[in-house]
Protein backbone atom coordinates (compact mmCIF):
# COMPACT_ATOMS: atom_id res chain seq x y z
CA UNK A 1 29.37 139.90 152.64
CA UNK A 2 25.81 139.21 151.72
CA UNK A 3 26.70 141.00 148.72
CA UNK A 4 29.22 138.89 148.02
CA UNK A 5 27.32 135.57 148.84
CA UNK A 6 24.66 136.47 146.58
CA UNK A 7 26.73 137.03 143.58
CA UNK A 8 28.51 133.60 144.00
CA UNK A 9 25.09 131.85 143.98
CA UNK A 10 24.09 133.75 140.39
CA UNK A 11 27.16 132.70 139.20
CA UNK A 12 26.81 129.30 140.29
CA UNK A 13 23.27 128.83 139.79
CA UNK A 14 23.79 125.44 137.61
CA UNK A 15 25.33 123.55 140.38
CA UNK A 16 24.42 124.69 144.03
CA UNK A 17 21.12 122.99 143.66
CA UNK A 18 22.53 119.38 143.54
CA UNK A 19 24.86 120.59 146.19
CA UNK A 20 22.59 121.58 148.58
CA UNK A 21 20.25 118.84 147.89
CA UNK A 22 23.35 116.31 148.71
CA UNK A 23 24.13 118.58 152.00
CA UNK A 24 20.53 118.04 152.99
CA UNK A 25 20.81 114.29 152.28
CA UNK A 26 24.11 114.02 153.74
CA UNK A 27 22.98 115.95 157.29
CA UNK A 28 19.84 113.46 157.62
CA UNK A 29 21.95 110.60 157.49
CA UNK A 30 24.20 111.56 160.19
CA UNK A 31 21.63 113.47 162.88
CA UNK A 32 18.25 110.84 162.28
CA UNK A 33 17.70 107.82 163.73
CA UNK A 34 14.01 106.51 164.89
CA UNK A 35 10.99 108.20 163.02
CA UNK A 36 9.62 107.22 166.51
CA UNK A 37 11.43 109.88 168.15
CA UNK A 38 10.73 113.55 169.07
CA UNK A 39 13.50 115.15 167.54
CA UNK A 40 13.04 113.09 164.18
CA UNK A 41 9.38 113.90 164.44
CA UNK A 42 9.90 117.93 164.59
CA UNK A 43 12.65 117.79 162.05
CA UNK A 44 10.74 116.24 159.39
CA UNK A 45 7.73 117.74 160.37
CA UNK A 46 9.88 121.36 159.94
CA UNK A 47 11.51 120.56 157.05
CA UNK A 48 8.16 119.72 154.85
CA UNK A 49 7.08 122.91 156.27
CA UNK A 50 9.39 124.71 155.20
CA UNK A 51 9.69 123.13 151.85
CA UNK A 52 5.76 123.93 151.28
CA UNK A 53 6.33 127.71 151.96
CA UNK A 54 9.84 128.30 149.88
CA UNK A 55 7.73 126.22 146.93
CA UNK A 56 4.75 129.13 147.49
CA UNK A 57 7.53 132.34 147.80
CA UNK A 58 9.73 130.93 145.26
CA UNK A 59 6.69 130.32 142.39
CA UNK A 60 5.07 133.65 142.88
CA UNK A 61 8.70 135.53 142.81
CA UNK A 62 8.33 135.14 139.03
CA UNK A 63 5.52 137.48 139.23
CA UNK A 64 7.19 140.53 141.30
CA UNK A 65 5.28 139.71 144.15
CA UNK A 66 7.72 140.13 146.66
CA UNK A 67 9.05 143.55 145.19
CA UNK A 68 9.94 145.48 147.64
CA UNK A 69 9.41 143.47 150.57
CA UNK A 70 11.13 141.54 152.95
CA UNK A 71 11.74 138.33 150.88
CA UNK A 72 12.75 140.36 147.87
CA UNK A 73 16.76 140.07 148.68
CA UNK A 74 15.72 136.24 149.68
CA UNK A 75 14.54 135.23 146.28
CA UNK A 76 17.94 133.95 144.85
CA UNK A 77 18.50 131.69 147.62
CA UNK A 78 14.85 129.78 147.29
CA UNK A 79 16.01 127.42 144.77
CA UNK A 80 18.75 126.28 147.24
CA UNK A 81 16.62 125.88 150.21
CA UNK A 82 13.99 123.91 147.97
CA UNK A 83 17.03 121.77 146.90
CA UNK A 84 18.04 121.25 150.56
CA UNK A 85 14.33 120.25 152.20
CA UNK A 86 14.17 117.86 149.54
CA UNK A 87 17.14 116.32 150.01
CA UNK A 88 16.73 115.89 154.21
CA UNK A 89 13.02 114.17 153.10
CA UNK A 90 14.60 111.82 150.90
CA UNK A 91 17.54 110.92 152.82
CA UNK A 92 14.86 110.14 156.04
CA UNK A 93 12.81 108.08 153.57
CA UNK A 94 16.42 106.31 152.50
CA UNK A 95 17.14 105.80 156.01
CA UNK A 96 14.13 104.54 157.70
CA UNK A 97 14.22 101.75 154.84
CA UNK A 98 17.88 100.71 154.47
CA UNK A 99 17.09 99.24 158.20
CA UNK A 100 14.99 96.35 156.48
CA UNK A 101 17.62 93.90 155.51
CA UNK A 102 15.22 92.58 152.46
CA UNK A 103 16.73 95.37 149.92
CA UNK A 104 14.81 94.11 147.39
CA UNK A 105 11.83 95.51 148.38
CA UNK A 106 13.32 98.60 148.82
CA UNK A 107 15.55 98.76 145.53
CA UNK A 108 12.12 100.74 143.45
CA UNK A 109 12.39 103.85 146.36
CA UNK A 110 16.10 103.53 146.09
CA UNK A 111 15.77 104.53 142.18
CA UNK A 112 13.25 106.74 142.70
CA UNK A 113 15.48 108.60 145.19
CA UNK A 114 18.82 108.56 142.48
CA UNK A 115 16.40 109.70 139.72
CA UNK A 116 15.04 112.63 142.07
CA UNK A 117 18.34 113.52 143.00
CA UNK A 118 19.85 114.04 139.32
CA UNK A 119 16.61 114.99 137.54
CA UNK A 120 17.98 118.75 137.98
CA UNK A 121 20.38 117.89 135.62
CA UNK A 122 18.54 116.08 133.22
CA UNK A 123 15.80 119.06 132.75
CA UNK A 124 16.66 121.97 130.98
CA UNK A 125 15.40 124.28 133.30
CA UNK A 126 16.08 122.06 136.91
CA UNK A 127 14.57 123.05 139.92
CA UNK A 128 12.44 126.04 138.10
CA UNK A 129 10.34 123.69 136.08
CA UNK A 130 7.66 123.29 138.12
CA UNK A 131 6.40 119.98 137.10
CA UNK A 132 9.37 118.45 138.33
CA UNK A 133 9.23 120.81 141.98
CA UNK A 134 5.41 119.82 142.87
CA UNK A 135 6.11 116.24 141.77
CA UNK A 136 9.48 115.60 144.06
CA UNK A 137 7.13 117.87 146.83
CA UNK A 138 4.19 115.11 146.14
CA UNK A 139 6.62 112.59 146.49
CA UNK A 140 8.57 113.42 149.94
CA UNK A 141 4.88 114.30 151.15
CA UNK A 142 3.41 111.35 151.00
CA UNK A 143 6.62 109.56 152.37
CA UNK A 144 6.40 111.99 155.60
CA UNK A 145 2.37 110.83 156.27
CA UNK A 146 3.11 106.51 155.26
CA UNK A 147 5.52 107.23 158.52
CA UNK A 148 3.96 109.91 160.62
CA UNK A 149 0.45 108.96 160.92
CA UNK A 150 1.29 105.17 161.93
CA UNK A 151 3.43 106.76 164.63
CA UNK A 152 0.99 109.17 165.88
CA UNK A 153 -1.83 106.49 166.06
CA UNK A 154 0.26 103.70 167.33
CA UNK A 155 -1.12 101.56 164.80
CA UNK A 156 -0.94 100.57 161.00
CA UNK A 157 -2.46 98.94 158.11
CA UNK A 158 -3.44 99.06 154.64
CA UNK A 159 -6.68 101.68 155.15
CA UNK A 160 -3.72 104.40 157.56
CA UNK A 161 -1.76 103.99 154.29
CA UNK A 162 -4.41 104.84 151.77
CA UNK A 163 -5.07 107.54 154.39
CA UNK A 164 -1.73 109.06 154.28
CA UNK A 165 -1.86 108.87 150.32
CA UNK A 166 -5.11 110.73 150.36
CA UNK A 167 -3.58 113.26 152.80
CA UNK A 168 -0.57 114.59 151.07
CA UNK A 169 -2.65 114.18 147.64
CA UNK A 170 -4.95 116.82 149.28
CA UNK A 171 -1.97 118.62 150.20
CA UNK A 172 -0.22 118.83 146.99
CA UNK A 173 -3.24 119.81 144.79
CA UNK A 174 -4.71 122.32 147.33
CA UNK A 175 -1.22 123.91 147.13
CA UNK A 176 -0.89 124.00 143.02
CA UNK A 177 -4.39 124.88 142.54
CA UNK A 178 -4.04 127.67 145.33
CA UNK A 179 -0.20 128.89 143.69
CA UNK A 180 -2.10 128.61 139.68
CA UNK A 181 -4.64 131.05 140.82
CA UNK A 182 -2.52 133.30 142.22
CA UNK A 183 0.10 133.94 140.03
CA UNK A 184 -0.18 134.46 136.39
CA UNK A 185 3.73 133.10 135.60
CA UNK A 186 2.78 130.31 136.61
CA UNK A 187 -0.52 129.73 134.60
CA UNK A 188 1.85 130.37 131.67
CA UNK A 189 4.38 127.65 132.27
CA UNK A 190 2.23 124.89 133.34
CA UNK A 191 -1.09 122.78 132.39
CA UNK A 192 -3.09 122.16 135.36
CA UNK A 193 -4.64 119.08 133.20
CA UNK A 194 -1.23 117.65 132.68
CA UNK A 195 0.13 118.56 136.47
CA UNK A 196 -3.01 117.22 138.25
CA UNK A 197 -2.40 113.44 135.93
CA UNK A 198 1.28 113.52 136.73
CA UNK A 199 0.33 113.82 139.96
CA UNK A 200 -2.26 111.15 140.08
CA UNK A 201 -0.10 109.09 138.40
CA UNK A 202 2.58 109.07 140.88
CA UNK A 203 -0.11 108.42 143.33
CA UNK A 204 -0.88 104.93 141.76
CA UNK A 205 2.47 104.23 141.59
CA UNK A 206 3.83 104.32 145.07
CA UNK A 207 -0.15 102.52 145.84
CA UNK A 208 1.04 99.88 143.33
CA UNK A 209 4.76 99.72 144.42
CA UNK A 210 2.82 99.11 148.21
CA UNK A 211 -0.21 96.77 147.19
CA UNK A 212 2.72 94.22 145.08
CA UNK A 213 4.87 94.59 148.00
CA UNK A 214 7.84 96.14 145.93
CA UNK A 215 8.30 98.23 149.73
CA UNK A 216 8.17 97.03 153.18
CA UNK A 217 4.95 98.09 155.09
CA UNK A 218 5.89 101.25 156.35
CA UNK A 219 7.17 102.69 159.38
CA UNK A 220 8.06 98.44 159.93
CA UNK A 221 11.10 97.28 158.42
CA UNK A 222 13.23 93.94 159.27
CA UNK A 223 16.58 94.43 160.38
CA UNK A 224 17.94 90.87 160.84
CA UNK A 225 16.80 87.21 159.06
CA UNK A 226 19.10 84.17 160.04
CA UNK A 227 18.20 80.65 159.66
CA UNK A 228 19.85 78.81 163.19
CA UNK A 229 20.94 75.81 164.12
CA UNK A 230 19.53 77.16 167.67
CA UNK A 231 18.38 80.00 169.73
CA UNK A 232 18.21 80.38 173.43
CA UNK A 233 16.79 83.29 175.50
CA UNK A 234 18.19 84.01 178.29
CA UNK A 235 15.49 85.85 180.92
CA UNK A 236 16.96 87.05 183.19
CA UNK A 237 19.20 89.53 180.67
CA UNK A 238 16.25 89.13 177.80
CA UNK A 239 18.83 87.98 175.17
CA UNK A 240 19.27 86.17 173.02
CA UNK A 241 22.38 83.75 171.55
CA UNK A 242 21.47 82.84 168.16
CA UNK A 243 23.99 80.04 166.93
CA UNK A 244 24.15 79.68 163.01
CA UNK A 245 26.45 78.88 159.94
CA UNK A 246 28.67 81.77 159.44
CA UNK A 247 29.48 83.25 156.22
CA UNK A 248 32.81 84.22 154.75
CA UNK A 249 33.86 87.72 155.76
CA UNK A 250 33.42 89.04 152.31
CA UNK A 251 29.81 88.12 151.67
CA UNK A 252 28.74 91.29 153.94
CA UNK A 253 24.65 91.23 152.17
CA UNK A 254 24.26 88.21 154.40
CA UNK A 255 25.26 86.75 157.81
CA UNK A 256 24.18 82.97 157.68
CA UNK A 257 25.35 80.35 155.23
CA UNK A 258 22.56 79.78 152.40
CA UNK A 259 22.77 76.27 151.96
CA UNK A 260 21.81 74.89 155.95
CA UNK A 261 23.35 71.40 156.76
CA UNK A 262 20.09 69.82 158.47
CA UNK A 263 20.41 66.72 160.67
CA UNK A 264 17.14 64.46 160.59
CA UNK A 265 15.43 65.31 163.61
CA UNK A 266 16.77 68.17 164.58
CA UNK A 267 15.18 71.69 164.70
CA UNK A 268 16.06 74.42 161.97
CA UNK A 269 15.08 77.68 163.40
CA UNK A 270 14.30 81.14 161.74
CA UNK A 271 15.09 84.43 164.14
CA UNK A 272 14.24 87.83 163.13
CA UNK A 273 14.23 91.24 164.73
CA UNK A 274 11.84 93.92 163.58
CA UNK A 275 11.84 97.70 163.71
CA UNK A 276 8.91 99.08 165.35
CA UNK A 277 8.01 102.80 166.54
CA UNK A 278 7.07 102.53 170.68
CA UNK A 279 3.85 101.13 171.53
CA UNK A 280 2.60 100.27 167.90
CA UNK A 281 1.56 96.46 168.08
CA UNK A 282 1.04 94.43 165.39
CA UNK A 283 0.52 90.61 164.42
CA UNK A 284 3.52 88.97 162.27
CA UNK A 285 3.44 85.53 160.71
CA UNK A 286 6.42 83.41 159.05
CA UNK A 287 5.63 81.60 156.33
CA UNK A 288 7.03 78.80 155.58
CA UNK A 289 7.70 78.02 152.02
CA UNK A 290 9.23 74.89 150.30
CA UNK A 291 10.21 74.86 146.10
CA UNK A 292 8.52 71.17 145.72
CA UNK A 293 10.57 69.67 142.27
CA UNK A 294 7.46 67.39 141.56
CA UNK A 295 4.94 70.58 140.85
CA UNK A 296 8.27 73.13 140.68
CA UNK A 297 6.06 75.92 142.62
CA UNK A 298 6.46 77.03 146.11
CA UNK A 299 4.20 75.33 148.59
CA UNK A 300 3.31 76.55 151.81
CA UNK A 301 4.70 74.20 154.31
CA UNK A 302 3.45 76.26 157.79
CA UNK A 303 2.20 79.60 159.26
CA UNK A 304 3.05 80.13 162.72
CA UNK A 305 2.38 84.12 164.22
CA UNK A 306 3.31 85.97 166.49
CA UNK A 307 2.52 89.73 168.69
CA UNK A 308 5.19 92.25 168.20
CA UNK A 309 5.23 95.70 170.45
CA UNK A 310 7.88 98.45 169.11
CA UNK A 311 10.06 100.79 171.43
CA UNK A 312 13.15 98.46 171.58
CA UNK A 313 16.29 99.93 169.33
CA UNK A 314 17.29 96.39 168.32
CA UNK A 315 13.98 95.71 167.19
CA UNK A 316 11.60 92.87 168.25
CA UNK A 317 12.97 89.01 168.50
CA UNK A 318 11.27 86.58 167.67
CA UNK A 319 11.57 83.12 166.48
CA UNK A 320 9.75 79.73 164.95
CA UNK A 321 11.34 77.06 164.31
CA UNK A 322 10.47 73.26 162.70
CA UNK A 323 11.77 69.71 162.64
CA UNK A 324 12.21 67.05 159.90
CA UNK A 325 12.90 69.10 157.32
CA UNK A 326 13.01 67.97 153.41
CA UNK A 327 15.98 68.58 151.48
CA UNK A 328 15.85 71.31 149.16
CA UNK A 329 15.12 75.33 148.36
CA UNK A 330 13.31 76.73 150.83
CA UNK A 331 12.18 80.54 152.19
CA UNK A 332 10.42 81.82 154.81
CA UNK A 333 8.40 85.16 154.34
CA UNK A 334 8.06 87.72 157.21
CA UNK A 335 4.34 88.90 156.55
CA UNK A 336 2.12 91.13 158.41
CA UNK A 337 -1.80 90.55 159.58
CA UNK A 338 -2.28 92.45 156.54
CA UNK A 339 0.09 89.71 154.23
CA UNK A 340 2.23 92.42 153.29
CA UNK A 341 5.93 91.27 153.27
CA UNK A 342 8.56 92.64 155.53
CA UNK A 343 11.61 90.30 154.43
CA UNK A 344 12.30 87.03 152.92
CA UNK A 345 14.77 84.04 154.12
CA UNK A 346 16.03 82.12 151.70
CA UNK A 347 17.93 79.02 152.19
CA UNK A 348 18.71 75.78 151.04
CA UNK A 349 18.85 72.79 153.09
CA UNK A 350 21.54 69.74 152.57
CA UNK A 351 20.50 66.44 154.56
CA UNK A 352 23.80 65.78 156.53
CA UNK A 353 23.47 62.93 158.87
CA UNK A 354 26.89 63.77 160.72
CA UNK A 355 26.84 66.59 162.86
CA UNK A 356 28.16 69.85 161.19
CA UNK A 357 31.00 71.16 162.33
CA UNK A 358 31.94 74.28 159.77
CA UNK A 359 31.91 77.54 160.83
CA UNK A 360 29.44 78.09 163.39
CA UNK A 361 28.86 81.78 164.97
CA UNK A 362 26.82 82.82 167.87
CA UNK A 363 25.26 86.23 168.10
CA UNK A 364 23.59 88.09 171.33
CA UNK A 365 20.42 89.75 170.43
């Protein structure tokens, strides 16, 4: 049987990669949930593991080192299990995000993810080239620290994240430096100049992706944004009814209307609900934005914060709200203490002095 198994994987050696990097993908999505749990915690924490020793086996197999040992009858199947840690990192890093509702700051990861997942096909030699193996590794490593060490300290900012990027850069070159040495195949196939500057350079990217807030501030991430015509808490069941203008069915990327009708005097208010892991705390602001037509830039209108404390699977509500509102574009950014941006509400607000009676929704949070 083993037999058996082994020749099917020679023979299919061009396309069980891809597969078992989707099966890895495909498992995370169904079996993880909260990076803030155990059980998410010792997956990921196994899987990168795991991926750091098959990367270590599988480059010094080209150099007979496992001849005649116990891995030796292993070897064939290292390419798949590389294929399939990979592809359980990225689908946690996929999942995690795609809870923010503000996909445009997560669209970069998103192609960075698709461009990981068929760059086996676009290289000649797939997973075996080694420049693209320790880059994807770099990658998914310093994904698993942005979320880990912000869980494990209950806390985060910018310095945890430059921490976690000069953690898995350690990592990554103490590993290729330690495999170069080692094994003479590999000293053949790659430049340590040119692998150490790819490296690096992926480095600044995700740091520059993070510092122009092209990605939410990790492990936060807003799950729900609607502008309200009102929102009550109820304490005694600590929820609460958030009544807004209801989009048609078929506009699914968004719940609320964008264009508000706004009575004078009344109050237009902004709720959102944010991720959190437990016990992590952190300061939040909305900032309110309005496009003024005289100067045709965004001015800021107001900036009114507010605590958060993670641990609830909903996510943190919160709300502001303001009255006598001018007519026109407006947005409100969701920004940490450290002004980097968890979502944006944008809206546009129609002066109505009748009181609106289109499709209005209310939803329990």
């Amino acid at each position: 049987m083993i037999n058996r198994f082994r020749a099917f994987v020679r023979a299919n050696q061009r396309y069980l990669p891809v597969v078992f990097f989707m099966v890895g993908f495909l498992w995370d999505s169904l079996t993880l949930g909260r990076i803030d749990r155990l059980y998410d915690q010792i997956i990921l924490s196994t899987y990168l593991t795991s991926l750091t020793i098959c990367l270590y086996l599988f480059n010094l197999s080209g150099d007979d080192k496992w001849k005649g040992t116990f891995f030796e009858k292993y070897e064939d199947y290292l390419p798949l299990a590389i294929q399939f840690f990979l592809g359980g990192l990225c689908s946690a890093y996929v999942i995690y995000f795609s809870r923010s509702v503000s996909f445009s700051k997560t669209i970069s990861f998103f192609i960075i993810l698709v461009v990981l997942l068929f760059a086996n096909e676009l290289l000649k030699k797939r997973i075996s080239n080694k420049y693209l193996q320790f880059s994807a590794y770099f990658f998914v490593n310093f994904t698993f620290f942005t979320f880990f060490i912000p869980v494990l300290v209950k806390s985060m900012n910018t310095f945890l994240f430059m921490l976690s990027g000069t953690i898995s850069l350690s990592i990554t070159l103490a590993l290729i430096i330690y495999i170069y040495n080692t094994s003479p195949s590999t000293q053949k196939e790659i430049s340590m100049g040119r692998m150490s500057g790819l490296i690096l350079g992926i480095y600044l990217l995700i740091n520059t992706f993070y510092f122009f807030n092209l990605i939410p501030p990790v492990p936060l991430a807003m799950e729900s944004g609607l502008v309200a015509h009102n929102v009550e808490r109820n304490i005694e069941t600590d929820e609460y009814f958030v009544t807004y203008e209801q989009n048609p069915w078929y506009k699914i990327w968004r719940d609320n209307q964008y264009q508000y009708h706004h009575k004078p005097g009344d109050s237009l208010f902004v709720f959102t609900s944010i991720f959190a892991p437990s016990d992590l705390k952190e300061s939040v602001m909305h900032r309110w934005k309005w496009f003024s037509p005289y100067t045709n830039k965004w001015e800021v209108i107001d900036e009114i914060g507010f605590e958060i404390t993670g641990g609830r699977e909903g996510g943190f509500r919160g709300y502001t709200y303001k009255s006598n509102m001018m007519e026109g574009k407006w947005k409100v950014d969701v920004v940490t203490n450290d002004e980097l941006v968890l979502g944006i509400i944008n809206f546009e607000i129609i002066q109505d002095s009748t009181t609106y009676t289109g499709s209005l929704a209310t939803k329990v949070f």
